[in-house]
PDB file of N, CA and C in Angstrom:
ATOM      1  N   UNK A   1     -50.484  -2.068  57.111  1.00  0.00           N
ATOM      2  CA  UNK A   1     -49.209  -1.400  57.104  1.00  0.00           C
ATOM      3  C   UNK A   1     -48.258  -2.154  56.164  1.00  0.00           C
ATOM      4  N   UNK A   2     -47.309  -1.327  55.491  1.00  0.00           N
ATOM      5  CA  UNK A   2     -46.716  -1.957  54.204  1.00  0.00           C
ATOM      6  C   UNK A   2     -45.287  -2.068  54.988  1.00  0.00           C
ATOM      7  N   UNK A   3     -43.956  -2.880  54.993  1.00  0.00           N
ATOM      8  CA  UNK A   3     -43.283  -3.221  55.318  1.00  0.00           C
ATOM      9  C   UNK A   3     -42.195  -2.536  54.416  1.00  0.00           C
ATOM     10  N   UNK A   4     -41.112  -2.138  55.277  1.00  0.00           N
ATOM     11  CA  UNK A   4     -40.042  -1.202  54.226  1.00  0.00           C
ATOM     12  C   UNK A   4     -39.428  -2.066  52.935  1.00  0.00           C
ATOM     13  N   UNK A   5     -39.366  -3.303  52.712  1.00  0.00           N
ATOM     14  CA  UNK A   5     -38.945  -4.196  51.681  1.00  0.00           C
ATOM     15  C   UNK A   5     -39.898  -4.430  50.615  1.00  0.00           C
ATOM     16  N   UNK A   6     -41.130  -4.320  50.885  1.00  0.00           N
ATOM     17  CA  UNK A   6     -41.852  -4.260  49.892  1.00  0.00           C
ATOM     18  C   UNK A   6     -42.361  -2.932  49.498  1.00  0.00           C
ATOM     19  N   UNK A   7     -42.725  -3.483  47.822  1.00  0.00           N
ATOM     20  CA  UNK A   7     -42.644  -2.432  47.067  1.00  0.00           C
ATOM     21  C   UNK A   7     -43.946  -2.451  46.013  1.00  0.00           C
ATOM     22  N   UNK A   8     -44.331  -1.378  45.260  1.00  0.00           N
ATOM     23  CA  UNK A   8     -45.601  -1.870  44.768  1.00  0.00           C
ATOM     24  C   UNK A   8     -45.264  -2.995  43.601  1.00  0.00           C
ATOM     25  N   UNK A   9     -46.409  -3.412  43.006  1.00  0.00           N
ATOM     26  CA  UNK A   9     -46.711  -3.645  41.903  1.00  0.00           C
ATOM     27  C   UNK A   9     -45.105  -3.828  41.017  1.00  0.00           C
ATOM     28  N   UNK A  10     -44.439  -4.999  40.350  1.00  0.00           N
ATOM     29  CA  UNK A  10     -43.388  -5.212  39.308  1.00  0.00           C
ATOM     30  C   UNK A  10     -43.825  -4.132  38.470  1.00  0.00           C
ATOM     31  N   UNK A  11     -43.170  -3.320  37.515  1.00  0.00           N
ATOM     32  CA  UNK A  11     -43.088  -2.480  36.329  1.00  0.00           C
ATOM     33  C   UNK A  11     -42.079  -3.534  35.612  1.00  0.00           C
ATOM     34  N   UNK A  12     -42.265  -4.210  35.153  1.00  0.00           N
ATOM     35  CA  UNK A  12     -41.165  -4.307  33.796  1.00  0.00           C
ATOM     36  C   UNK A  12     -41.493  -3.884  32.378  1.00  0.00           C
ATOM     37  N   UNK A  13     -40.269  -3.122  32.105  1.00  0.00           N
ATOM     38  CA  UNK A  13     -40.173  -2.529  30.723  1.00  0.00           C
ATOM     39  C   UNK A  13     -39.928  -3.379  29.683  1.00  0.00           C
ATOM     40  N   UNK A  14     -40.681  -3.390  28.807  1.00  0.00           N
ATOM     41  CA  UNK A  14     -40.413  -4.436  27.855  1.00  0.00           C
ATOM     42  C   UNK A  14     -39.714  -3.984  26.690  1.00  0.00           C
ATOM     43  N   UNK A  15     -38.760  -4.269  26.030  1.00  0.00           N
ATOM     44  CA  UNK A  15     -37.646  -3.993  25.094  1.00  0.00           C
ATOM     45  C   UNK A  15     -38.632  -4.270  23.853  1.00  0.00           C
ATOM     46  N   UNK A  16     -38.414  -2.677  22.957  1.00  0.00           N
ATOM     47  CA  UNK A  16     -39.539  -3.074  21.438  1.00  0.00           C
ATOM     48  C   UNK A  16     -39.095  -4.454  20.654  1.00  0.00           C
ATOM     49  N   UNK A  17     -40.138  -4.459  20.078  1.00  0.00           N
ATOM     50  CA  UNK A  17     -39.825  -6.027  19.322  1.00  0.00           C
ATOM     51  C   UNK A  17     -39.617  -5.364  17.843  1.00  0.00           C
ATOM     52  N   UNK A  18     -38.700  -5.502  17.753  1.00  0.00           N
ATOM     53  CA  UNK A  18     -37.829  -5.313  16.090  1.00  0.00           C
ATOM     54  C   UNK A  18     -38.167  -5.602  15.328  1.00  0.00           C
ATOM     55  N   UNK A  19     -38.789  -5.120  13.687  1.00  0.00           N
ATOM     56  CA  UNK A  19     -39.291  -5.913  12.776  1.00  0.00           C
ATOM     57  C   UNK A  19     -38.137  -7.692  12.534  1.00  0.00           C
ATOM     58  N   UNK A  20     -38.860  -8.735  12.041  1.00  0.00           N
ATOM     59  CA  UNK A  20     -38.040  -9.483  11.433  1.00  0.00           C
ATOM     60  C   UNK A  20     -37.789  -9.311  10.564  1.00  0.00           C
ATOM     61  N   UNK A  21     -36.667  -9.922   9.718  1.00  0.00           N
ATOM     62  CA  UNK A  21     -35.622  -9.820   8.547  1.00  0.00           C
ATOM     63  C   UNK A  21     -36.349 -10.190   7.296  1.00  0.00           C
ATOM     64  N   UNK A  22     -36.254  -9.820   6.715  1.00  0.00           N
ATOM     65  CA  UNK A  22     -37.098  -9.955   5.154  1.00  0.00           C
ATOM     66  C   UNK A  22     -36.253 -10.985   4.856  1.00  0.00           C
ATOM     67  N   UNK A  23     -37.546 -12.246   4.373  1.00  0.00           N
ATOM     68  CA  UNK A  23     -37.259 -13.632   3.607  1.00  0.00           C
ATOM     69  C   UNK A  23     -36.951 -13.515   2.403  1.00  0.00           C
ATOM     70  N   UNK A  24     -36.072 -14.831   1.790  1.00  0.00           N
ATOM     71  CA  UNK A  24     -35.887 -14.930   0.470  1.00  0.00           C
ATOM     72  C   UNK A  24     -36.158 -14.627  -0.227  1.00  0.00           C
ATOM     73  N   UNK A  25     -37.643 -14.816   0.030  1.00  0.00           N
ATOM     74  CA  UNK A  25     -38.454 -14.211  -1.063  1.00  0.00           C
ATOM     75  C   UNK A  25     -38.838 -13.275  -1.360  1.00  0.00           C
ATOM     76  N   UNK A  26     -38.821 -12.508  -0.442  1.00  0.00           N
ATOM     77  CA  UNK A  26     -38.934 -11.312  -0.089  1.00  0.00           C
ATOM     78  C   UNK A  26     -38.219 -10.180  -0.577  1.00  0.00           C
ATOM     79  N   UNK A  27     -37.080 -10.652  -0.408  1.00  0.00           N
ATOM     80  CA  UNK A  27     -35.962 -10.464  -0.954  1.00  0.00           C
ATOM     81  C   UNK A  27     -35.568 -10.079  -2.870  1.00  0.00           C
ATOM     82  N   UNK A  28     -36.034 -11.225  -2.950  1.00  0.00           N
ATOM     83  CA  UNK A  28     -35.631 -11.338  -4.663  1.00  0.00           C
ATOM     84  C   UNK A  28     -36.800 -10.666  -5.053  1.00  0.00           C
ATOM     85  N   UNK A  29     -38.227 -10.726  -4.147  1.00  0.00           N
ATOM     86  CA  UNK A  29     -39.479  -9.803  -5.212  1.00  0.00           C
ATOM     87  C   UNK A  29     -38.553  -8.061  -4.760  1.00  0.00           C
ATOM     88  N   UNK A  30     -38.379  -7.926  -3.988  1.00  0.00           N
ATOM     89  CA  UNK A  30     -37.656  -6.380  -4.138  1.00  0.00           C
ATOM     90  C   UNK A  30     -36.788  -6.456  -4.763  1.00  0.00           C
ATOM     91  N   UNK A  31     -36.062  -6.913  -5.182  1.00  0.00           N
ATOM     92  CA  UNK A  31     -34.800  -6.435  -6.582  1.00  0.00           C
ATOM     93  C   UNK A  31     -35.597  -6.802  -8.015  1.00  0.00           C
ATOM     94  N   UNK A  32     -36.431  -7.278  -8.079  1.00  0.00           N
ATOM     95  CA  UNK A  32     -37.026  -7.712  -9.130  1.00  0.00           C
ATOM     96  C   UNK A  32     -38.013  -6.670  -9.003  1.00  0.00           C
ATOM     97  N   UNK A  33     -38.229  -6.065  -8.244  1.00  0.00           N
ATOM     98  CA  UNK A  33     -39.206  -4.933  -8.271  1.00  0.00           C
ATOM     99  C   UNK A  33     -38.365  -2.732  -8.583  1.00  0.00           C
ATOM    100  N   UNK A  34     -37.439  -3.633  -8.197  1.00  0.00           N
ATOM    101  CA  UNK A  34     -36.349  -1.815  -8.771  1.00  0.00           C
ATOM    102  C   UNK A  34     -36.226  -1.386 -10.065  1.00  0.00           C
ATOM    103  N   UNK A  35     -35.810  -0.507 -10.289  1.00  0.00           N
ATOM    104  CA  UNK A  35     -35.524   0.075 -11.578  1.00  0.00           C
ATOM    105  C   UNK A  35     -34.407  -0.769 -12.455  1.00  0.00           C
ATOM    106  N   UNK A  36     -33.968   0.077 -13.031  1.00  0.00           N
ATOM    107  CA  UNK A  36     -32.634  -0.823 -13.848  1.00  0.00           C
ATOM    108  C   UNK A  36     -31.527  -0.257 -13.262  1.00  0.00           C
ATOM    109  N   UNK A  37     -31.779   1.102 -12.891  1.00  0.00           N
ATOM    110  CA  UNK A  37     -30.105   1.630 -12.319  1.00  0.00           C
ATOM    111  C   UNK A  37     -29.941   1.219 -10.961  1.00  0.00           C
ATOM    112  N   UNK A  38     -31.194   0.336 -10.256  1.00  0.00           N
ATOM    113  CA  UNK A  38     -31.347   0.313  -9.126  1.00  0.00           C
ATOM    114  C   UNK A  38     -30.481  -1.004  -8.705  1.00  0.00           C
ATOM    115  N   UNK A  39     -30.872  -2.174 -10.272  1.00  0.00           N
ATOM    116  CA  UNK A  39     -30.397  -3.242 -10.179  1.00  0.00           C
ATOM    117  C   UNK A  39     -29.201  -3.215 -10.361  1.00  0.00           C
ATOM    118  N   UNK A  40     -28.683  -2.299 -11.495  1.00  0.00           N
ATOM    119  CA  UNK A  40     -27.407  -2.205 -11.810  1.00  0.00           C
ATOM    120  C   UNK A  40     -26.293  -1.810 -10.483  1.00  0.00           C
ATOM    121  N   UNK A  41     -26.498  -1.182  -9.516  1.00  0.00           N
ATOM    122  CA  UNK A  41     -25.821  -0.596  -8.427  1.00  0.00           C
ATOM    123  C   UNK A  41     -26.012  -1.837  -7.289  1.00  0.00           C
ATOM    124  N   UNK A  42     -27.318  -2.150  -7.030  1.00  0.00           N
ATOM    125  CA  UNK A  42     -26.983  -4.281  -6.363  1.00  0.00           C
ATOM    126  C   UNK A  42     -26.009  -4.445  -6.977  1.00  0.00           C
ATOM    127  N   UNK A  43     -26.095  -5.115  -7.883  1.00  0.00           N
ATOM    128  CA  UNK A  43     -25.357  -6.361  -9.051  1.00  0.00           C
ATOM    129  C   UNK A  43     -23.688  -5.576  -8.486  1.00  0.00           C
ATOM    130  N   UNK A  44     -23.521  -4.206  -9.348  1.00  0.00           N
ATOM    131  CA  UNK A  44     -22.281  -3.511  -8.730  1.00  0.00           C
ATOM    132  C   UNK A  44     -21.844  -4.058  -7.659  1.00  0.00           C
ATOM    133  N   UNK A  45     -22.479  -4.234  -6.050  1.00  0.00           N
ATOM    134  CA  UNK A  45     -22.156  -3.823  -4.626  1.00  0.00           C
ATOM    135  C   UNK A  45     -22.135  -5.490  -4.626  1.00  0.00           C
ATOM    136  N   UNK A  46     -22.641  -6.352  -5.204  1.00  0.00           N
ATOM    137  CA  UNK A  46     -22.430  -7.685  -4.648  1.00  0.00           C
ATOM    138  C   UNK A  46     -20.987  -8.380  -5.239  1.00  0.00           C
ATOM    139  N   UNK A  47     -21.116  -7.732  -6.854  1.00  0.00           N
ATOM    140  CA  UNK A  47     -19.885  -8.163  -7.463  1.00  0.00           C
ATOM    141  C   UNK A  47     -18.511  -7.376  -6.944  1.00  0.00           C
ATOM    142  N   UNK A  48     -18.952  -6.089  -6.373  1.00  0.00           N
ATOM    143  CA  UNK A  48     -17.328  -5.800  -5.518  1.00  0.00           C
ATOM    144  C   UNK A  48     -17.055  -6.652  -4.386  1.00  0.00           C
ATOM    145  N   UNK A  49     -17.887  -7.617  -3.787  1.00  0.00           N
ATOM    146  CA  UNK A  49     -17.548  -8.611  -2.898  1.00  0.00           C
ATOM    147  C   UNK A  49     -16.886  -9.427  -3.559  1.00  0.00           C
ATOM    148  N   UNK A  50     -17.400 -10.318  -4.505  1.00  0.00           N
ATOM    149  CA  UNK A  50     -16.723 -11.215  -5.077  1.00  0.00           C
ATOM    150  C   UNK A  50     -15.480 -11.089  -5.585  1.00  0.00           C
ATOM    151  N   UNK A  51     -15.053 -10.082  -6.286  1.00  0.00           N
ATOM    152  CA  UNK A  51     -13.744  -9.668  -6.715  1.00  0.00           C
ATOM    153  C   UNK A  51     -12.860  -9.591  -5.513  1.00  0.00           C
ATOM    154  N   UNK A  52     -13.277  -8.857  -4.795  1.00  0.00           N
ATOM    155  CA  UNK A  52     -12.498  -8.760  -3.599  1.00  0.00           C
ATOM    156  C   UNK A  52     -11.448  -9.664  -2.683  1.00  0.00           C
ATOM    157  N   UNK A  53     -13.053 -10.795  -3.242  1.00  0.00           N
ATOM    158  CA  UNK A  53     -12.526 -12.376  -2.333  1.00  0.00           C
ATOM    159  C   UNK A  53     -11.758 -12.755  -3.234  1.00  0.00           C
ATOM    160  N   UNK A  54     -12.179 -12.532  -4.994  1.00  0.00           N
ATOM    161  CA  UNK A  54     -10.782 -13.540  -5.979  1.00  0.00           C
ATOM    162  C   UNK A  54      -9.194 -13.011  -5.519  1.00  0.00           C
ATOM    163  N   UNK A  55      -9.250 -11.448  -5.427  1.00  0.00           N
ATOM    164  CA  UNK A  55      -8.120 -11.101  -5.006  1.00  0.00           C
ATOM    165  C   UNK A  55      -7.454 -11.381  -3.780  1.00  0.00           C
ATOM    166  N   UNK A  56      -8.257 -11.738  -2.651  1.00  0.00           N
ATOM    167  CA  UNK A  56      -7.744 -11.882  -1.466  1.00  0.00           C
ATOM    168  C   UNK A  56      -7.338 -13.724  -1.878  1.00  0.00           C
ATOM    169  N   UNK A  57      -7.733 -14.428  -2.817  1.00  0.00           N
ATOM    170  CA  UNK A  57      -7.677 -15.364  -3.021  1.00  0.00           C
ATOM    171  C   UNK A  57      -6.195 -15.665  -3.782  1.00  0.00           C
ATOM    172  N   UNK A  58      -6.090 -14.781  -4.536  1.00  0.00           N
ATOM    173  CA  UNK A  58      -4.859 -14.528  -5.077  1.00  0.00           C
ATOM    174  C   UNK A  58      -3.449 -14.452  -4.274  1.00  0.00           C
ATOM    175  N   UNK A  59      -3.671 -13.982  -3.274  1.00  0.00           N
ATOM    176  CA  UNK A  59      -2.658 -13.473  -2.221  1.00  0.00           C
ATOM    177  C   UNK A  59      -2.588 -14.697  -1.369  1.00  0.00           C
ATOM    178  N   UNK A  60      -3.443 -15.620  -1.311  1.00  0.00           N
ATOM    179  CA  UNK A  60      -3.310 -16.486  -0.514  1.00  0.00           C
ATOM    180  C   UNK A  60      -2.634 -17.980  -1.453  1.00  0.00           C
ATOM    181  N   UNK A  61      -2.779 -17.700  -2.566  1.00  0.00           N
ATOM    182  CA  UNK A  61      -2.501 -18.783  -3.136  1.00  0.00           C
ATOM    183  C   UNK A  61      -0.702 -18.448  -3.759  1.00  0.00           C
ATOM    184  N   UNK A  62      -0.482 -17.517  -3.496  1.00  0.00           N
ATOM    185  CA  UNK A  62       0.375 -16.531  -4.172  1.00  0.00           C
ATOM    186  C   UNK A  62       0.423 -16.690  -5.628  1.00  0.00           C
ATOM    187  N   UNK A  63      -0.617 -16.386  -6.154  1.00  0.00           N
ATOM    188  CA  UNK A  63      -0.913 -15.555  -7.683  1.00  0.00           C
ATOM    189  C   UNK A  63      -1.209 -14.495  -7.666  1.00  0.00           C
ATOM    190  N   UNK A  64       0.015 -13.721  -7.632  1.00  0.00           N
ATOM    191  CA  UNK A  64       0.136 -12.397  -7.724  1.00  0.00           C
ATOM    192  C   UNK A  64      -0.418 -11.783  -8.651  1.00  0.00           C
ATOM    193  N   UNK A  65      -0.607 -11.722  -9.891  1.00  0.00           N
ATOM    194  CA  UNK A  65      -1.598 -11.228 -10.501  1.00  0.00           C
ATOM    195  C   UNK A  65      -2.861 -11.632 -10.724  1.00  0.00           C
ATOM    196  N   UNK A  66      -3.826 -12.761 -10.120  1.00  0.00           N
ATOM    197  CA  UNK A  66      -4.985 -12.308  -9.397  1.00  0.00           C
ATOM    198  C   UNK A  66      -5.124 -10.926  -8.190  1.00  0.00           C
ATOM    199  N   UNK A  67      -4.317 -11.214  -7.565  1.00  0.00           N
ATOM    200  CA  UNK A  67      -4.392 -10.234  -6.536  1.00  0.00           C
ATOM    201  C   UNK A  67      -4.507  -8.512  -7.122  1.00  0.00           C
ATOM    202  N   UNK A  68      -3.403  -8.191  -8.019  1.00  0.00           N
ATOM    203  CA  UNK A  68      -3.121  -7.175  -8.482  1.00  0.00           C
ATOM    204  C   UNK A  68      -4.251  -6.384  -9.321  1.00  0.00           C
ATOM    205  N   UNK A  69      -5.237  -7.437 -10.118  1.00  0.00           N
ATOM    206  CA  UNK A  69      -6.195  -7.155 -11.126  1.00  0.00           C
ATOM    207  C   UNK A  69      -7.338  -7.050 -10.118  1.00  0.00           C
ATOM    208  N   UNK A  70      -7.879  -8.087  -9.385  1.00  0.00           N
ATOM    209  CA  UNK A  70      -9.036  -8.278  -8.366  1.00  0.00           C
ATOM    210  C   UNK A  70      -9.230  -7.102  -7.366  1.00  0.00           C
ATOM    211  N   UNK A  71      -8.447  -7.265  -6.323  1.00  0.00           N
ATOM    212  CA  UNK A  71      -8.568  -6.384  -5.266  1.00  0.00           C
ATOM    213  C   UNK A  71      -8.870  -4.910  -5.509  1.00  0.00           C
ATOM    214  N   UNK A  72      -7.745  -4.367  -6.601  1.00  0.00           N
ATOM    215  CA  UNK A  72      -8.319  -3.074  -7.005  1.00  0.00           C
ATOM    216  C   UNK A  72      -9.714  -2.546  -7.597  1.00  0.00           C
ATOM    217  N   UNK A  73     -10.135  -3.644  -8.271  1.00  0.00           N
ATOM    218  CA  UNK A  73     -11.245  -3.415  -8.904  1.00  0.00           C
ATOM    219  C   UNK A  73     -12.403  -3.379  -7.750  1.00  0.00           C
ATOM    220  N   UNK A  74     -12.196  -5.021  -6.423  1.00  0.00           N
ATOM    221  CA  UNK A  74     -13.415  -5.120  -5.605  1.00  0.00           C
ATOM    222  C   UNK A  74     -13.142  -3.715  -4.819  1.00  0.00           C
ATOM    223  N   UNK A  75     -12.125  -2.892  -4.286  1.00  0.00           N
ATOM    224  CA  UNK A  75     -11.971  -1.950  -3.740  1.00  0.00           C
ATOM    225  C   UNK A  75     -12.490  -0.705  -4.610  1.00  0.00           C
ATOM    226  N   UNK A  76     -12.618  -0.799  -6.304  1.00  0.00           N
ATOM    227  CA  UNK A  76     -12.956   0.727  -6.597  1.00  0.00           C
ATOM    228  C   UNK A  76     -14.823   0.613  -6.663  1.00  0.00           C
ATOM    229  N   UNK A  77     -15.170  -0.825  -6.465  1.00  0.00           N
ATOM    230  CA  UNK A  77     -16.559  -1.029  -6.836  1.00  0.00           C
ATOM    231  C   UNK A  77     -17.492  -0.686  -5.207  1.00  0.00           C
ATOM    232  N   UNK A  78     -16.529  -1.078  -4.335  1.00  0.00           N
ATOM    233  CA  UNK A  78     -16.730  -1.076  -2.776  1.00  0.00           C
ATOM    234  C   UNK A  78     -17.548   0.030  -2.481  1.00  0.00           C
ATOM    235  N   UNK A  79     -16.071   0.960  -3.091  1.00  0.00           N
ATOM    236  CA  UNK A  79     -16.365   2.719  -2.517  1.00  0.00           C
ATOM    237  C   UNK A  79     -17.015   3.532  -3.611  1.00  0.00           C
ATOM    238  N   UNK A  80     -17.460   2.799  -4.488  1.00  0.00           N
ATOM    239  CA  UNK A  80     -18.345   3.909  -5.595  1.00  0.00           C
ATOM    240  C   UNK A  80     -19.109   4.665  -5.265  1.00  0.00           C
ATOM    241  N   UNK A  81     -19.465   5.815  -5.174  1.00  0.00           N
ATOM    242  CA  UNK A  81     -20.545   6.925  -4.547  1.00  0.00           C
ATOM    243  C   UNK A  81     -21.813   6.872  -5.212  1.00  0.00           C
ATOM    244  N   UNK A  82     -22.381   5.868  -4.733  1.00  0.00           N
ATOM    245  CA  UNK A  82     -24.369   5.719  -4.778  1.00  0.00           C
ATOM    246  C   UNK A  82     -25.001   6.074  -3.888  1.00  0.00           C
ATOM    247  N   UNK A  83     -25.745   6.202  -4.099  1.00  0.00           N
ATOM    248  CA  UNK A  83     -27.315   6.543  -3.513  1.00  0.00           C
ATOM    249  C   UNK A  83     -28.497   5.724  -3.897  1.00  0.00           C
ATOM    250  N   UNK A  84     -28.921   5.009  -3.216  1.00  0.00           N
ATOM    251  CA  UNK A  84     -30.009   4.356  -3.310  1.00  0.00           C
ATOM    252  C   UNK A  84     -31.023   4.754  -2.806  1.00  0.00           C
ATOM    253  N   UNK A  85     -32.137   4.831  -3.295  1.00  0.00           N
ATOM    254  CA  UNK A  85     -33.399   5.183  -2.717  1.00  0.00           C
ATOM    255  C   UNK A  85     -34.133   3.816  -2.778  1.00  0.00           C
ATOM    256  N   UNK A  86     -34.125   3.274  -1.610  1.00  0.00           N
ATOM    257  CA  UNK A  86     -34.915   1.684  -1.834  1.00  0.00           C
ATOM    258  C   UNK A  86     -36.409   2.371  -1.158  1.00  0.00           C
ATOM    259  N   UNK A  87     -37.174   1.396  -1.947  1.00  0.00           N
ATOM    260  CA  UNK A  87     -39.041   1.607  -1.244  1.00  0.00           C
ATOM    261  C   UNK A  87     -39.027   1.004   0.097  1.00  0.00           C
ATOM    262  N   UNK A  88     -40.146   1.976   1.139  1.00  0.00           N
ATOM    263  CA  UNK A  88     -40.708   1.535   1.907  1.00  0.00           C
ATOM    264  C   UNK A  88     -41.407   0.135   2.130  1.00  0.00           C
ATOM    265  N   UNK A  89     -40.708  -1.328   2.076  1.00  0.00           N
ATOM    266  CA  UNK A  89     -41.677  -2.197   2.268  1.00  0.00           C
ATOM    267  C   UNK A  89     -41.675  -2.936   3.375  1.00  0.00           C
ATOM    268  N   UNK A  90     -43.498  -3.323   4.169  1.00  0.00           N
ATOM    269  CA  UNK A  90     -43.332  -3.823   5.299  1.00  0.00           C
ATOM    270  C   UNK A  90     -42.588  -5.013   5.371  1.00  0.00           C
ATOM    271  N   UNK A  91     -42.162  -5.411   6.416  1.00  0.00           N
ATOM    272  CA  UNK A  91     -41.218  -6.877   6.936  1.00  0.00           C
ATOM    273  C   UNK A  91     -42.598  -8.053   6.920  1.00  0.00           C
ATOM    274  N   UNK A  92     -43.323  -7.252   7.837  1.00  0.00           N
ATOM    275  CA  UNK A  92     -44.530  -8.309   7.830  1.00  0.00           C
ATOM    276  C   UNK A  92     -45.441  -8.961   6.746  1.00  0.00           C
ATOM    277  N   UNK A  93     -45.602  -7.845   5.819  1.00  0.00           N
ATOM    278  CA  UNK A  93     -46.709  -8.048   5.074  1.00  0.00           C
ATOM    279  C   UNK A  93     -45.941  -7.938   3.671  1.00  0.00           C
ATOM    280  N   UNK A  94     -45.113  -7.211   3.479  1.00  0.00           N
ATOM    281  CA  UNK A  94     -44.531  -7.236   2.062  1.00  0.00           C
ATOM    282  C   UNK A  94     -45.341  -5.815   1.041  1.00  0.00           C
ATOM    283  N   UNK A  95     -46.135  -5.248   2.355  1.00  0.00           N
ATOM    284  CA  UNK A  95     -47.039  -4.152   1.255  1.00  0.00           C
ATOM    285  C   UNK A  95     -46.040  -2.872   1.407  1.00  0.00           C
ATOM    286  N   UNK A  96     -46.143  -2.330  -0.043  1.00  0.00           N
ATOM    287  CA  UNK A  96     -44.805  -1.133  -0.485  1.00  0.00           C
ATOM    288  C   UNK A  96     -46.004   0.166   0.164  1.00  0.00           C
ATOM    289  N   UNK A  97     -45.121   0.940   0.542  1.00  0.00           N
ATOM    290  CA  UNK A  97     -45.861   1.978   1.354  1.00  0.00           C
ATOM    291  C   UNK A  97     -44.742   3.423   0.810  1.00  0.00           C
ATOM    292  N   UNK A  98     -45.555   4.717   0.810  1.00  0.00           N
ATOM    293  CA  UNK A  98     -44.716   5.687   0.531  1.00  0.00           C
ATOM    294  C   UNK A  98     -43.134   6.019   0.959  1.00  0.00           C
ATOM    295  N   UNK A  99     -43.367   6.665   0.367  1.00  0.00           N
ATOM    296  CA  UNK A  99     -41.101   6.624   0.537  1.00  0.00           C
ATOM    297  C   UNK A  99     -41.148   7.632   2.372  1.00  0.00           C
ATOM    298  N   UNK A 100     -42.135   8.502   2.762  1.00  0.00           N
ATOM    299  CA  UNK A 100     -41.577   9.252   3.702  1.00  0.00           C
ATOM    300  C   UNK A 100     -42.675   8.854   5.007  1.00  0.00           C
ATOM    301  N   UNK A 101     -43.648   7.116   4.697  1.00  0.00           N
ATOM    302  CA  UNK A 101     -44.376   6.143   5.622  1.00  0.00           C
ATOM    303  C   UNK A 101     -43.383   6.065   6.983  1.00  0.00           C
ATOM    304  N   UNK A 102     -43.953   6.282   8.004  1.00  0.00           N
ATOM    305  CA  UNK A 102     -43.110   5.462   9.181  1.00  0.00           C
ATOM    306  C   UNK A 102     -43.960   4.205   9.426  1.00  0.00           C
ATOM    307  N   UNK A 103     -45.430   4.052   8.976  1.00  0.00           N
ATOM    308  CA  UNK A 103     -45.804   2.459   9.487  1.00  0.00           C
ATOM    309  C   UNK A 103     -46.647   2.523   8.310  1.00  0.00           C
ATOM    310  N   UNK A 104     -46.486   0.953   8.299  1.00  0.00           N
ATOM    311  CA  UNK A 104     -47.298   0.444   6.905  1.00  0.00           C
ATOM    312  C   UNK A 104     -48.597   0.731   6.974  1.00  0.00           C
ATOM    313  N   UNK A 105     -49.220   1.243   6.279  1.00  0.00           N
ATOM    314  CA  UNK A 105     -50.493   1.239   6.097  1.00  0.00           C
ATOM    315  C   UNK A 105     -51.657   0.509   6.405  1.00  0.00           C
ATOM    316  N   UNK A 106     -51.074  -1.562   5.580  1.00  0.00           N
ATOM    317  CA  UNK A 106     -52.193  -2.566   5.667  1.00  0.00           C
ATOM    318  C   UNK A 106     -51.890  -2.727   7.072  1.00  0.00           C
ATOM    319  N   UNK A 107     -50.717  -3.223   7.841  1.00  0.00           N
ATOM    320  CA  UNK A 107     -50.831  -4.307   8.944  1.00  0.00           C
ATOM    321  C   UNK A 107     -50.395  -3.013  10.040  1.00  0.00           C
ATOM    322  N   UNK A 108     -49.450  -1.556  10.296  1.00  0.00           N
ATOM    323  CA  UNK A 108     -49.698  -0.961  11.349  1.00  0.00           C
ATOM    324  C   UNK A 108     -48.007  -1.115  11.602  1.00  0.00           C
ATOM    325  N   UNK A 109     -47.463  -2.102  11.111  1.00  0.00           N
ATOM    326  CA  UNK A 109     -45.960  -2.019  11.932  1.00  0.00           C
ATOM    327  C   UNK A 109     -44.798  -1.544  11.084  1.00  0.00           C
ATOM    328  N   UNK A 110     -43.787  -0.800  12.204  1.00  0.00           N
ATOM    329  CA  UNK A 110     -43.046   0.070  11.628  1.00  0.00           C
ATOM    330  C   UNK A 110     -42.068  -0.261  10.792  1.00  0.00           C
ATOM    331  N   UNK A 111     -41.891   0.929  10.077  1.00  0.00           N
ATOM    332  CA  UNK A 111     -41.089   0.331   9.005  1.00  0.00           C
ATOM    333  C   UNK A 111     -39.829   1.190   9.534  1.00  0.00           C
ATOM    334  N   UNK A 112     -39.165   0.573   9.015  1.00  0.00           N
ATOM    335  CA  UNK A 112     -37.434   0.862   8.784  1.00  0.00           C
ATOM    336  C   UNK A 112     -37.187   2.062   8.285  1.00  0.00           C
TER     337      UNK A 112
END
C-alpha cells in the first residue's frame, strides 16, 4: 500500500542546453569568410560604435564639436537599413551548413 505523501518516480525536466558562443576564432574565420558587402556592413556596424563613443566622449570632456561631428554620424551608421544574410555555421564544429539547415549536418546540433 502506497502512502498519500508519496509519489512516483522524480520527473525532472531538464532545461535545453544552448549552443555555446562562437570563439575568437571562430569568429574572425566567419568575417574572413563573407563577401565584401558583407564585410563592408560589419566594419559599418562596429565603426558606428566607435564614433558614437568619440562623441559621447566629446560631451563629457566638453568638446563640443567632437560631440556635434561624432554622435551624428555613430547615430546615422547605427540605424542604416541592412540586411544581412549571415551562413548557417555550427557553434560546435564550425561546419557551414545550408542557409534554410536547422541542424548541422557533420555533428547533429542545432543551429541558430
Amino acid at each position: 500500500m502506497v502512502a498519500a505523501g508519496d509519489v512516483g518516480p522524480e520527473t525532472r525536466s531538464e532545461r535545453p542546453k544552448w549552443p555555446h558562443r562562437m570563439s575568437r576564432k571562430a569568429e574572425v574565420r566567419l568575417i574572413k569568410q563573407l563577401p565584401k558587402m558583407q564585410k563592408a556592413i560589419v566594419i559599418s556596424k562596429v565603426s558606428a560604435v566607435l564614433l558614437f563613443a568619440i562623441g559621447l566622449e566629446g560631451i563629457v570632456t566638453f568638446t563640443w564639436w567632437l560631440a556635434a561631428i561624432f554622435i551624428p554620424l555613430g547615430l546615422l551608421f547605427t540605424v542604416w537599413p541592412v540586411k544581412m544574410k549571415m551562413p548557417n555555421i555550427c557553434p560546435r564544429c564550425g561546419h557551414i551548413s545550408a542557409q534554410d539547415a536547422g541542424v548541422c549536418e557533420k555533428c547533429g546540433t542545432a543551429l541558430m
